[in-house]
Protein backbone atom coordinates (compact mmCIF):
# COMPACT_ATOMS: atom_id res chain seq x y z
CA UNK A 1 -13.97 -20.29 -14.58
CA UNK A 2 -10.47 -20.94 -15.62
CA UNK A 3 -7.42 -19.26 -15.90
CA UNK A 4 -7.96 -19.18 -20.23
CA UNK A 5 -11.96 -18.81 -19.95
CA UNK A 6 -13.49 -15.14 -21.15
CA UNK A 7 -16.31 -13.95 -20.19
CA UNK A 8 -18.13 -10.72 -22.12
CA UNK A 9 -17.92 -7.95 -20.02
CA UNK A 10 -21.40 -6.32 -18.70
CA UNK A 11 -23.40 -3.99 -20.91
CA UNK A 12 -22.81 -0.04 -20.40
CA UNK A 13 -24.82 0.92 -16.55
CA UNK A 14 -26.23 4.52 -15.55
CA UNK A 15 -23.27 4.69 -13.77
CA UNK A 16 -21.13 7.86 -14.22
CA UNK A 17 -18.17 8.08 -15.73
CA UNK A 18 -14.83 9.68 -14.47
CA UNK A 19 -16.21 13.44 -14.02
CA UNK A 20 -12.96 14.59 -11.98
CA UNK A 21 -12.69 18.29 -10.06
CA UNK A 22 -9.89 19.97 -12.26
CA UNK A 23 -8.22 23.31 -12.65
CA UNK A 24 -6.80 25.17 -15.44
CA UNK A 25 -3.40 24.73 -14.70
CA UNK A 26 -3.46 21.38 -13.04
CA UNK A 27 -2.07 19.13 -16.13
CA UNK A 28 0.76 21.60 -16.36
CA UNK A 29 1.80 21.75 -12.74
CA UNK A 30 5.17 20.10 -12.48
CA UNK A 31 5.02 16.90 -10.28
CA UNK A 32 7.61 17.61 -8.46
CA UNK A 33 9.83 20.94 -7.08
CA UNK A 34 13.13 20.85 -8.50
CA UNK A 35 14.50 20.44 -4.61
CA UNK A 36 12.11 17.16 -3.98
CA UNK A 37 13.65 16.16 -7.14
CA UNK A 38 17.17 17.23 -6.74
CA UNK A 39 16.93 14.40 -3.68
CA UNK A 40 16.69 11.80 -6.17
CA UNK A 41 19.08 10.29 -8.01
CA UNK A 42 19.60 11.41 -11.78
CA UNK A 43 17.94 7.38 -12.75
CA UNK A 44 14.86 7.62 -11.01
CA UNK A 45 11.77 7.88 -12.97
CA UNK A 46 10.79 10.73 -11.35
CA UNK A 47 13.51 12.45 -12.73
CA UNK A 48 13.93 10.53 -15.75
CA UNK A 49 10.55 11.19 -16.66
CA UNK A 50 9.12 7.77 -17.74
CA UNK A 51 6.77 8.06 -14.52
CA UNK A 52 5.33 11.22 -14.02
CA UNK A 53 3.13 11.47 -16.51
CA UNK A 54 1.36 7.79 -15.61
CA UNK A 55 -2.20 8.05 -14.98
CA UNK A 56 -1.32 6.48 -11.63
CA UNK A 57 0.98 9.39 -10.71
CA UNK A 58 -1.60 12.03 -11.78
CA UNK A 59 -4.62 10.74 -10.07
CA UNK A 60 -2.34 10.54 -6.76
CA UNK A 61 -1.36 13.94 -7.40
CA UNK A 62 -4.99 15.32 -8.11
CA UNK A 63 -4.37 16.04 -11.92
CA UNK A 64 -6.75 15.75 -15.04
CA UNK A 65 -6.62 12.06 -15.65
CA UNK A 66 -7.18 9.63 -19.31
CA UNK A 67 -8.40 6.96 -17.35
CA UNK A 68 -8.80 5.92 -13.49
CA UNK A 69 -5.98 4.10 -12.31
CA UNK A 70 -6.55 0.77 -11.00
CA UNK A 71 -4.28 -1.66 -9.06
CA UNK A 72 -4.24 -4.34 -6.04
CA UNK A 73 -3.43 -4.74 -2.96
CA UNK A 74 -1.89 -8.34 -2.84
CA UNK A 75 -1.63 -8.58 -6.70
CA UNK A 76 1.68 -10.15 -6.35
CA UNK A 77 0.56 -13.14 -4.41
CA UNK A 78 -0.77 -16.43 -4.16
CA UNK A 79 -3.59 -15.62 -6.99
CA UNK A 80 -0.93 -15.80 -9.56
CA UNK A 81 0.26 -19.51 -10.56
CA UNK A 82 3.61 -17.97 -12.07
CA UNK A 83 3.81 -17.03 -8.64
CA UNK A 84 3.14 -20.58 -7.04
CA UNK A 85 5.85 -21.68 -9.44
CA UNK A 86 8.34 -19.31 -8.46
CA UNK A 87 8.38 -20.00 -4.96
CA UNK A 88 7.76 -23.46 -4.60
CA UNK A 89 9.81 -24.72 -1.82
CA UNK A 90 11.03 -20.54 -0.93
CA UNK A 91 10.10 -19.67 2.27
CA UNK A 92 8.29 -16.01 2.41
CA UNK A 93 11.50 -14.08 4.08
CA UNK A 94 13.51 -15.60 1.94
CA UNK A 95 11.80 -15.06 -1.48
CA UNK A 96 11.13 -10.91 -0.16
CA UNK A 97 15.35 -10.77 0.15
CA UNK A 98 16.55 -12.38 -3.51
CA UNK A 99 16.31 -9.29 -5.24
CA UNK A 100 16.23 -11.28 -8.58
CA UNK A 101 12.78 -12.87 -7.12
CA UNK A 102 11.05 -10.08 -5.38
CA UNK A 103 11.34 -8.45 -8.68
CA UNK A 104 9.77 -10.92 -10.77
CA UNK A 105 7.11 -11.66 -8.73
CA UNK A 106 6.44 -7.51 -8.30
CA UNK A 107 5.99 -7.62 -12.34
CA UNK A 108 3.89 -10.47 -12.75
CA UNK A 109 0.80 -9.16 -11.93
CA UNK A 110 1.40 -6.36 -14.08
CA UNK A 111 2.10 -7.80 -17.19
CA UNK A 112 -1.01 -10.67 -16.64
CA UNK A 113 -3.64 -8.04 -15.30
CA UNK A 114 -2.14 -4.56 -16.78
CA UNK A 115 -2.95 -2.45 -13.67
CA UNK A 116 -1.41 0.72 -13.96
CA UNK A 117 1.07 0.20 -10.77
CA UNK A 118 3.29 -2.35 -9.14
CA UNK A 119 3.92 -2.97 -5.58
CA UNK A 120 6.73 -4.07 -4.44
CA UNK A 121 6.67 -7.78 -3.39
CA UNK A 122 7.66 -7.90 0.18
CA UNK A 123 6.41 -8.35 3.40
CA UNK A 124 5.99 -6.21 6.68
CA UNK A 125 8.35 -8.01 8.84
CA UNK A 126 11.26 -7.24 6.36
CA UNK A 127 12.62 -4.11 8.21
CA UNK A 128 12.64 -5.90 11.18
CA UNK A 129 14.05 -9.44 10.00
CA UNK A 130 17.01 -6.97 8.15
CA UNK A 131 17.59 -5.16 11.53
CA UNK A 132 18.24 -8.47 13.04
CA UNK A 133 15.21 -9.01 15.06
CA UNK A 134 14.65 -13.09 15.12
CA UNK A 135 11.42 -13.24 12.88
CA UNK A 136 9.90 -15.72 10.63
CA UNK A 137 6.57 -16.28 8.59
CA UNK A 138 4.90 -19.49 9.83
CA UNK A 139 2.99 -21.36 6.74
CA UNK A 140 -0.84 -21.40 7.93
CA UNK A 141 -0.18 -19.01 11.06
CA UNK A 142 2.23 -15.87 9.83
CA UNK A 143 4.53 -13.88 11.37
CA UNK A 144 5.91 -14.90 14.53
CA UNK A 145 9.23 -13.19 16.66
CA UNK A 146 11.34 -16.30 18.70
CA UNK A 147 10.97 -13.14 21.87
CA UNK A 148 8.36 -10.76 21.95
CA UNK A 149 9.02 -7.63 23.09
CA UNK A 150 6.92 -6.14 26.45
CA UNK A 151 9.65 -4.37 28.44
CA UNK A 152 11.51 -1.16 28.20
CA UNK A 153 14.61 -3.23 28.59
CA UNK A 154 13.02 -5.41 25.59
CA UNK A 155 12.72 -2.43 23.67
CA UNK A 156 16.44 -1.52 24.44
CA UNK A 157 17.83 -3.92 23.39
CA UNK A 158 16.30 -4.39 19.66
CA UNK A 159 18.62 -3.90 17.53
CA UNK A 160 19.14 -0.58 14.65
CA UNK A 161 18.71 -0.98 11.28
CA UNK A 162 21.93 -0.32 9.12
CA UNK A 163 21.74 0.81 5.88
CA UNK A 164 24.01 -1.49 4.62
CA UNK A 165 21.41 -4.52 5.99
CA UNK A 166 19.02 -2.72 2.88
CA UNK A 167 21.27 -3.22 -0.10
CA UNK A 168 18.95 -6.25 -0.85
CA UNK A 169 15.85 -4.32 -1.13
CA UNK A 170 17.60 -1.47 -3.30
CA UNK A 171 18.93 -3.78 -5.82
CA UNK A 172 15.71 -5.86 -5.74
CA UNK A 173 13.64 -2.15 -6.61
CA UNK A 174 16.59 -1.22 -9.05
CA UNK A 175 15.53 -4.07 -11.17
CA UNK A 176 11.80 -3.93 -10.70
CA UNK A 177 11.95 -0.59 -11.77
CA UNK A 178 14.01 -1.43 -14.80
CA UNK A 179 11.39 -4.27 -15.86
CA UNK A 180 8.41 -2.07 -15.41
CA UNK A 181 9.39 0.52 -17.63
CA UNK A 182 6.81 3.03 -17.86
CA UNK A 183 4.55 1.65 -15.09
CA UNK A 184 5.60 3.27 -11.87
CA UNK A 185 6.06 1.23 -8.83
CA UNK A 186 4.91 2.11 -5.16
CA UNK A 187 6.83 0.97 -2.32
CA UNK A 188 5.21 0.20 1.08
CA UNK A 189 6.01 -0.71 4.40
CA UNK A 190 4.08 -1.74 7.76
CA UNK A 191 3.06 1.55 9.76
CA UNK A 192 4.58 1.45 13.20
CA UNK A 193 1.41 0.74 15.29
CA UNK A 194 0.74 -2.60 13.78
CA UNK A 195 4.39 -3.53 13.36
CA UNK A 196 4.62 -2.88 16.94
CA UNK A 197 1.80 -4.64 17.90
CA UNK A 198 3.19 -7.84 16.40
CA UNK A 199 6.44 -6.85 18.32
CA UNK A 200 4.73 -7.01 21.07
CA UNK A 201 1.91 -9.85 20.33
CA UNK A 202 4.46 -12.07 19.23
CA UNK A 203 2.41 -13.63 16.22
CA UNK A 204 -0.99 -12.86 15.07
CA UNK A 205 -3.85 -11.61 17.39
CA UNK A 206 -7.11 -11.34 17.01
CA UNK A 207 -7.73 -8.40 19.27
CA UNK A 208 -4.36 -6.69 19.62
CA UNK A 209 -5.23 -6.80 22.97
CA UNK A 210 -1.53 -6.57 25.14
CA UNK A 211 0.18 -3.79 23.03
CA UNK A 212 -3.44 -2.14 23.62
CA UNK A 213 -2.69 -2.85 27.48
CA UNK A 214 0.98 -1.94 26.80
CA UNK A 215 0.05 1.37 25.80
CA UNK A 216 -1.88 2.41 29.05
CA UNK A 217 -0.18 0.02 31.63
CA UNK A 218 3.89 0.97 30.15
CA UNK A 219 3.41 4.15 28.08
CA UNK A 220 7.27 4.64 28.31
CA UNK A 221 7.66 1.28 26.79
CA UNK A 222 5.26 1.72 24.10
CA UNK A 223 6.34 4.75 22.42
CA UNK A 224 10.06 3.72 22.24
CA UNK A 225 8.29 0.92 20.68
CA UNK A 226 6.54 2.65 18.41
CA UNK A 227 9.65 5.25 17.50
CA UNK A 228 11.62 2.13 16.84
CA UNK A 229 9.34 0.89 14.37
CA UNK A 230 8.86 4.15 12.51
CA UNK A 231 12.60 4.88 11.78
CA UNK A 232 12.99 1.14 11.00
CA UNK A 233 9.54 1.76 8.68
CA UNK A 234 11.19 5.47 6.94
CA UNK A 235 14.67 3.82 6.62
CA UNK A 236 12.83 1.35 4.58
CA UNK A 237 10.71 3.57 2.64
CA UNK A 238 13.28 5.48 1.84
CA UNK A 239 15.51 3.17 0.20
CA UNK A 240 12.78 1.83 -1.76
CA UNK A 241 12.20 5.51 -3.00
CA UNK A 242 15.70 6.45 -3.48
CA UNK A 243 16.06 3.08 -5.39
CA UNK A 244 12.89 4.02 -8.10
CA UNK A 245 9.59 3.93 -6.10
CA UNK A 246 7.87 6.61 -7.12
CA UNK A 247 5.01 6.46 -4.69
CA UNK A 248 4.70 4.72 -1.25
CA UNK A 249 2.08 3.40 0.91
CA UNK A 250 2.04 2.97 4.70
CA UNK A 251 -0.33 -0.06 5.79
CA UNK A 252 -1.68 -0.31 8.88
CA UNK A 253 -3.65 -3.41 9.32
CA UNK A 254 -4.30 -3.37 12.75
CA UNK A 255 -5.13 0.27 13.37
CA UNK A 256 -8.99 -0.59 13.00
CA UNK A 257 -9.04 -1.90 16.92
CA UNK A 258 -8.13 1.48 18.17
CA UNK A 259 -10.82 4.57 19.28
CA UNK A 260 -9.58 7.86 17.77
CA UNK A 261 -8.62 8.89 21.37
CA UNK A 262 -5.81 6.06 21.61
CA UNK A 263 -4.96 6.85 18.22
CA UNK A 264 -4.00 10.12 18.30
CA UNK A 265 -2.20 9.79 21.59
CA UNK A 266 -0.30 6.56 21.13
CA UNK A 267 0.35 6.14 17.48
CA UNK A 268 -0.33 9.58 15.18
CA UNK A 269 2.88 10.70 16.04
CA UNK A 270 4.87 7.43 15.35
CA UNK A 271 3.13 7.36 11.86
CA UNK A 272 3.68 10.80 11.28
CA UNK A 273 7.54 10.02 12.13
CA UNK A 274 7.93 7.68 9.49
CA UNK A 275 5.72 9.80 6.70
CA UNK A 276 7.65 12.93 7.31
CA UNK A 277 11.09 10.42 7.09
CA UNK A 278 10.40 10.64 2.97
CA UNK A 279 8.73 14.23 2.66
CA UNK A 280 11.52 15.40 1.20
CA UNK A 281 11.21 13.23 -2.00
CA UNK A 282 7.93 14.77 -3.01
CA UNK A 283 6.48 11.24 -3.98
CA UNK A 284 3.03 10.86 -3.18
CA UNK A 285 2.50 8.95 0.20
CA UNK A 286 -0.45 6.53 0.55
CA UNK A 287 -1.80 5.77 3.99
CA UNK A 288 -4.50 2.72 4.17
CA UNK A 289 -5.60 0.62 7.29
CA UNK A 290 -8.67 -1.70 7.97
CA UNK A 291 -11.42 -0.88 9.92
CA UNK A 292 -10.37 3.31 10.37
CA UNK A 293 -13.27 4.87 9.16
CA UNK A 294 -13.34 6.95 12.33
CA UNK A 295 -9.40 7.39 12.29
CA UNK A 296 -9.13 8.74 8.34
CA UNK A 297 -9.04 12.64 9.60
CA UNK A 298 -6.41 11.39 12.12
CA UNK A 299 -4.30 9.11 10.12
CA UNK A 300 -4.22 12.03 6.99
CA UNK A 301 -3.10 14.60 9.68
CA UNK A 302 -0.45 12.34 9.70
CA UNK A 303 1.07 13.10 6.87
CA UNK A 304 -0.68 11.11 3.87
CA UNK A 305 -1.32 12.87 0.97
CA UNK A 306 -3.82 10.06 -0.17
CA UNK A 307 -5.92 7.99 1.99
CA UNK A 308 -6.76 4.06 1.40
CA UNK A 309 -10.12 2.91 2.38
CA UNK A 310 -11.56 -0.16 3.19
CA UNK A 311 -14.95 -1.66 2.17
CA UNK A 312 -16.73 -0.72 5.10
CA UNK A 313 -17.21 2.62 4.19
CA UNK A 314 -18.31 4.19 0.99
CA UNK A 315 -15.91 6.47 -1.10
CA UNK A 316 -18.33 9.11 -0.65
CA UNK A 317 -18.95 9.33 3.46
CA UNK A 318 -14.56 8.94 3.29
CA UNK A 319 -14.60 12.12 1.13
CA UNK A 320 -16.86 13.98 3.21
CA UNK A 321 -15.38 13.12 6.26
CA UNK A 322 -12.11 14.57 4.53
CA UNK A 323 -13.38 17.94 3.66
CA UNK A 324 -13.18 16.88 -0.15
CA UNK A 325 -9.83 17.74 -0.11
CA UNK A 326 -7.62 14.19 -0.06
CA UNK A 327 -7.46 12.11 -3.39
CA UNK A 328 -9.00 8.54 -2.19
CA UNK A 329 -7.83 4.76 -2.87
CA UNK A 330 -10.41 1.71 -3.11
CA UNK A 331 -11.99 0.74 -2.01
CA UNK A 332 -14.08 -2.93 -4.19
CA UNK A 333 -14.90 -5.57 -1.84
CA UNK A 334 -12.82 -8.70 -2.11
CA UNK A 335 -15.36 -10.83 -1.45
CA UNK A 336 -17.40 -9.84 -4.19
CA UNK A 337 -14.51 -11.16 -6.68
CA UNK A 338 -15.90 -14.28 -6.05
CA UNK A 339 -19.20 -13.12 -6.58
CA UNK A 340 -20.23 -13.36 -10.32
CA UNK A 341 -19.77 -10.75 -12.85
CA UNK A 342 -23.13 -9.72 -12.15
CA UNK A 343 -22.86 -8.59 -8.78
CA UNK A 344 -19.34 -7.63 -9.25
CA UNK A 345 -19.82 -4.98 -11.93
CA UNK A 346 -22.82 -3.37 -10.47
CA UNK A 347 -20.47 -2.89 -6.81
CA UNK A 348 -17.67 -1.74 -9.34
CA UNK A 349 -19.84 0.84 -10.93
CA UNK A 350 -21.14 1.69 -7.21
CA UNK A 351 -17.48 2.23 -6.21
CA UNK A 352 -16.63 4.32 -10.02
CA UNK A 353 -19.73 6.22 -9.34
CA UNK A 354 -19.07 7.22 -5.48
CA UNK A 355 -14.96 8.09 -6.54
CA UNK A 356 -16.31 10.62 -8.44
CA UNK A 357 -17.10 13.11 -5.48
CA UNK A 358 -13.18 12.59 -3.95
CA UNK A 359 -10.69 15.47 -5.92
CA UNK A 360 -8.97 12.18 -7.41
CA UNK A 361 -9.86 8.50 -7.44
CA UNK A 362 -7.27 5.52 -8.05
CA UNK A 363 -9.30 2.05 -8.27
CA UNK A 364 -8.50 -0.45 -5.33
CA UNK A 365 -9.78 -3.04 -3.34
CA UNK A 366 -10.42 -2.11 -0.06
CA UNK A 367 -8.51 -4.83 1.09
CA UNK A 368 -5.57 -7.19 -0.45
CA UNK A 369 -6.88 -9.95 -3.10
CA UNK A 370 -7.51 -12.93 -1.51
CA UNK A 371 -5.45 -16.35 -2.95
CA UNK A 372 -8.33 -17.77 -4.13
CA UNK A 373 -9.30 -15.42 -6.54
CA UNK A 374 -9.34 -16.52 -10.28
CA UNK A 375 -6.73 -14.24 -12.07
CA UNK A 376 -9.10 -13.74 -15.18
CA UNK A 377 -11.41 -12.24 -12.72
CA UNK A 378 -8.42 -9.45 -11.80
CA UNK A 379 -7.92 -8.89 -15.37
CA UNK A 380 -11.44 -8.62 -16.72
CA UNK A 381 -11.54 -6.22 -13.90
CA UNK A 382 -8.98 -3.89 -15.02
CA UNK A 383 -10.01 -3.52 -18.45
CA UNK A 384 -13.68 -3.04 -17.67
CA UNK A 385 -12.43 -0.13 -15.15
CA UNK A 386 -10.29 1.28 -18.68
CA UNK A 387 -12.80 1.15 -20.73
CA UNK A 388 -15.35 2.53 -18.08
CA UNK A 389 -13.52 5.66 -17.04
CA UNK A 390 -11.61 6.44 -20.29
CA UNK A 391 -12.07 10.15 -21.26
């Protein structure tokens, strides 16, 4: 189907509609304390209020909702041709550090698809490439460091992050905020196991297999590891926030090939470092990883006040495994984009119905979008989840 093609949305399933756990006094309760918001600048929309009252700000905050909230991970991306066009011939790093760019390409997806959120076009290597750590994306391959790092003395010499080296990303949010008006935008970063794990990798991996061995075989090593790349991860954050995020995820795409033992002893702490670096704000914190189904209890004891999941495991199971207590992201399979709108709106309604049990629900995929998808597809998508859920 092409970019202009319609096609009419399914027919009305069995499938319920948004039937979310409120209280009372829920749609009253402010946001935020005045001291979270007395540590944002007077701008902000958190303050200003254009962003508090966005259905994407009350289902992360648990509140009575008008419709579920519904954005993507990897909506500003490859499955955009404005995108294409905008960085023909701009290599990744580069296009993440022109302010004027990263800001563009963060709105495009929300003007095209209207999804109730932007995030924040960048990449995970950015707090390291700004600290000075020599990094590049590799068309067809992806990130890959000139030295990895597998010593102690590797580790001390990486260099700090200044907060002068973020000025980029603040001016690039400054005017992303400014653009999106009402819509609010979440900031994210790369949590510090898989960040470290590249560190340490070098490049890509397919079974994260020597910062795994690091961990056990150089524990020393590994945790200054892992402490560098939280601060490097809050400092980032937090810029981002102070600049107009006004909620943040923390993405850990490697924590999947780790056992809940390893986890908790090697990289809770770390990700609880960089969490606890932004507590202070108030803004709701967002922590999502691939393949953690047995790690969600661990990685919310972190510090996440709303946990991503993948597509592995149903809304539901996540909720129970959470004590019903957590509001939930996701979690639509990617692949089923692709799919038909048969199949796709009968796993949609599936994923509607099985939100319903979590205290909140914002619509994901439970993965990023994948570049082949056709952007009608994304947009269809949104409007059917609107109309679907509206109260």
């Amino acid at each position: 189907m092409s970019e202009n093609q319609q096609h009419t949305l399914p027919a009305e399933s069995s499938a319920p509609s948004q039937t979310l756990p409120t209280h009372p006094t829920d749609a009253q309760r402010p946001l935020l304390t005045d001291e979270q918001l007395a540590h944002l600048p007077a701008q902000h929309p958190l303050r200003a209020g254009t962003a508090a009252s966005s259905p994407m700000l009350q289902a992360l905050t648990g509140r009575p909702l008008s419709h579920r909230p519904v954005w993507f991970m990897r909506q500003a991306g490859r499955s955009l041709p404005e995108y294409r066009r905008v960085r023909e011939g701009i290599p990744m790093l580069e296009a993440c550090l022109t302010p004027e760019l990263a800001a563009e390409i963060t709105v495009q997806p929300v003007h095209r698809h209207k999804v109730d959120a932007g995030i924040f076009f960048s990449d995970i290597m950015i707090p390291m490439k700004l600290a000075g750590v020599n990094v590049d994306i590799v068309p067809g391959k992806g990130p890959v460091l000139d030295r990895p790092v597998r010593t102690l003395e590797d580790v001390r010499a990486l260099p700090e992050l200044t907060e002068s080296a973020l000025d980029p990303i603040r001016e690039a949010i400054a005017a992303t905020v400014e653009m999106l008006g009402d819509t609010p935008l979440i900031g994210f970063a790369g949590a510090p196991f898989t960040v470290a794990a590249y560190m340490v990798e070098g490049g890509p991996s397919r079974d994260h297999l020597r910062p795994r061995t690091m961990m056990h075989a150089d524990p020393a090593a590994w945790h200054e590891l892992a402490a560098w790349a939280a601060r490097t991860a809050g400092q980032f954050l937090r810029a981002q926030i102070e600049a107009g995020a006004s909620a943040v995820q923390l993405f850990d795409s490697w924590a999947g090939s780790l056992g809940e033992g390893d986890y908790r002893r090697y990289v809770q702490q770390h990700s609880a470092e960089t969490l606890d670096s932004v507590r202070e704000y108030g803004v709701p914190r967002i922590h999502f990883g691939t393949g953690t189904a047995a790690l969600l209890p661990a990685m919310h004891e972190a510090g996440a006040d709303v946990i991503g999941v993948d597509y592995r495991l149903p809304l539901s199971a996540a909720n129970t495994l959470l004590n019903g207590a957590v509001p939930l992201q996701g979690n639509i399979d990617p692949a089923l984009l692709a799919a038909g709108p048969e199949s796709l709106y009968a796993h949609v309604d599936e994923v509607l119905a099985e939100g319903n049990a979590a205290p909140s629900h914002v619509v994901n995929l439970g993965h990023g979008v994948p570049p082949t998808t056709d952007p009608q597809v994304l947009t269809d998508l949104v409007r059917y989840i609107h109309e679907k859920t509206a109260n």
